[in-house]
Each structure stands twice: as structure tokens, then as C-alpha cells.
Protein backbone atom coordinates (compact mmCIF):
# COMPACT_ATOMS: atom_id res chain seq x y z
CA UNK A 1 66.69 39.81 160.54
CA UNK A 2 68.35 39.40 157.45
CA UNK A 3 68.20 42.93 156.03
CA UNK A 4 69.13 44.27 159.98
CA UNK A 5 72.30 42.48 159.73
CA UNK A 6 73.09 44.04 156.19
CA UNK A 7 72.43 47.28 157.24
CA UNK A 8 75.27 46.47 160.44
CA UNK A 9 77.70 45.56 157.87
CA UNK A 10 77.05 48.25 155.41
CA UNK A 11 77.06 50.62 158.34
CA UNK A 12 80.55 48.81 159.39
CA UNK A 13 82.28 49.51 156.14
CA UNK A 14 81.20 52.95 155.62
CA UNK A 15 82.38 53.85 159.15
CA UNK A 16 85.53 51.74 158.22
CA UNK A 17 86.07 53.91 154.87
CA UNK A 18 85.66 56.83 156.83
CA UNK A 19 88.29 56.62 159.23
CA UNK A 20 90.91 55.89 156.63
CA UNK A 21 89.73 58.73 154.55
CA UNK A 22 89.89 60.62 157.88
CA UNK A 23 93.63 59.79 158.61
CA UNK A 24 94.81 60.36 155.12
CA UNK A 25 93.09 64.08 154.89
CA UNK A 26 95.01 64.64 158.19
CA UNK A 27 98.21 63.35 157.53
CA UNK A 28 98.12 65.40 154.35
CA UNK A 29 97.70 68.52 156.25
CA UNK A 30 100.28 67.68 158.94
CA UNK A 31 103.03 66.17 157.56
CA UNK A 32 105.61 67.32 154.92
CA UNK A 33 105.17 65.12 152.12
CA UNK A 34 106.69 65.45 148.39
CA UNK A 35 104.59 65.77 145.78
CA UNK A 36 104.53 62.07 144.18
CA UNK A 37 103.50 61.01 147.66
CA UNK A 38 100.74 63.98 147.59
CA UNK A 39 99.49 62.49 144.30
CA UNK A 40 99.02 59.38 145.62
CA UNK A 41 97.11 60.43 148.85
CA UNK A 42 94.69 62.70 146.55
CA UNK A 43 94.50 59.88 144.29
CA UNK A 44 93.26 57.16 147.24
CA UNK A 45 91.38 59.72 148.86
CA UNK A 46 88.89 59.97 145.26
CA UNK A 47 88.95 56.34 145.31
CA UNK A 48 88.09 55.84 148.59
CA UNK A 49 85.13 58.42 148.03
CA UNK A 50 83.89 56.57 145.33
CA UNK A 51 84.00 53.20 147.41
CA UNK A 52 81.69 54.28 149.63
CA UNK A 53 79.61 55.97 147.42
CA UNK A 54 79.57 52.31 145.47
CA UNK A 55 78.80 50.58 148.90
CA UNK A 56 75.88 52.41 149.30
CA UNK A 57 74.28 52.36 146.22
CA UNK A 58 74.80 48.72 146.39
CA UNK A 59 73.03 48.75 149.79
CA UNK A 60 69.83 50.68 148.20
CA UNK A 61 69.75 48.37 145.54
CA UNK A 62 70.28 44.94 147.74
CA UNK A 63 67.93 46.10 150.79
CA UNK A 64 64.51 46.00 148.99
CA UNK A 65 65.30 42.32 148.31
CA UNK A 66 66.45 41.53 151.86
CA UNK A 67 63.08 42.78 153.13
């Protein structure tokens, strides 16, 4: 039960991550935005790539043990 309700909140976070990824990419492509602000986005959007990538390594590593 344990390793069922880590796998919901993994799951949770991802789909979480995803979203905001999602409305950055599209606010990037829709709106005018200067450059600085452009930076930024790019920058988060990495960042926020590389969080989930982290979250589910961790998972991998942490469900063996929940098992």
C-alpha cells in the first residue's frame, strides 16, 4: 500500500510539473514578451525539466525499498 501511494504522489507532481511547463511553452509562443522576460521563461522551463527528471529518478531509486 505503501509504494501505491508513492507512485500517486510521484504521478501527482509530474502531472503538476507538466502543466506549468505546459503554460509557460504557450505563453511564450503567444504573447509578446521582451527578451529579459524570454530569458527567464527559457531559463524555468530547463529547470523545470530537470525537476521532473530529478523526481523520477528519485522515485526509481525510493520504490524498490517501498516494496
Amino acid at each position: 500500500m505503501e509504494a501505491l501511494g508513492f507512485t500517486i504522489e510521484v504521478v501527482g507532481k509530474l502531472m503538476v510539473a507538466y502543466a506549468a511547463l505546459s503554460v509557460h511553452h504557450r505563453f511564450r509562443k503567444e504573447h509578446k514578451v521582451d527578451e529579459k522576460v524570454f530569458a527567464t521563461m527559457s531559463k524555468e522551463g530547463w529547470l523545470g525539466g530537470l525537476g521532473m527528471g530529478l523526481i523520477a529518478v528519485g522515485y526509481f531509486i525510493q520504490l524498490p525499498f517501498k516494496l
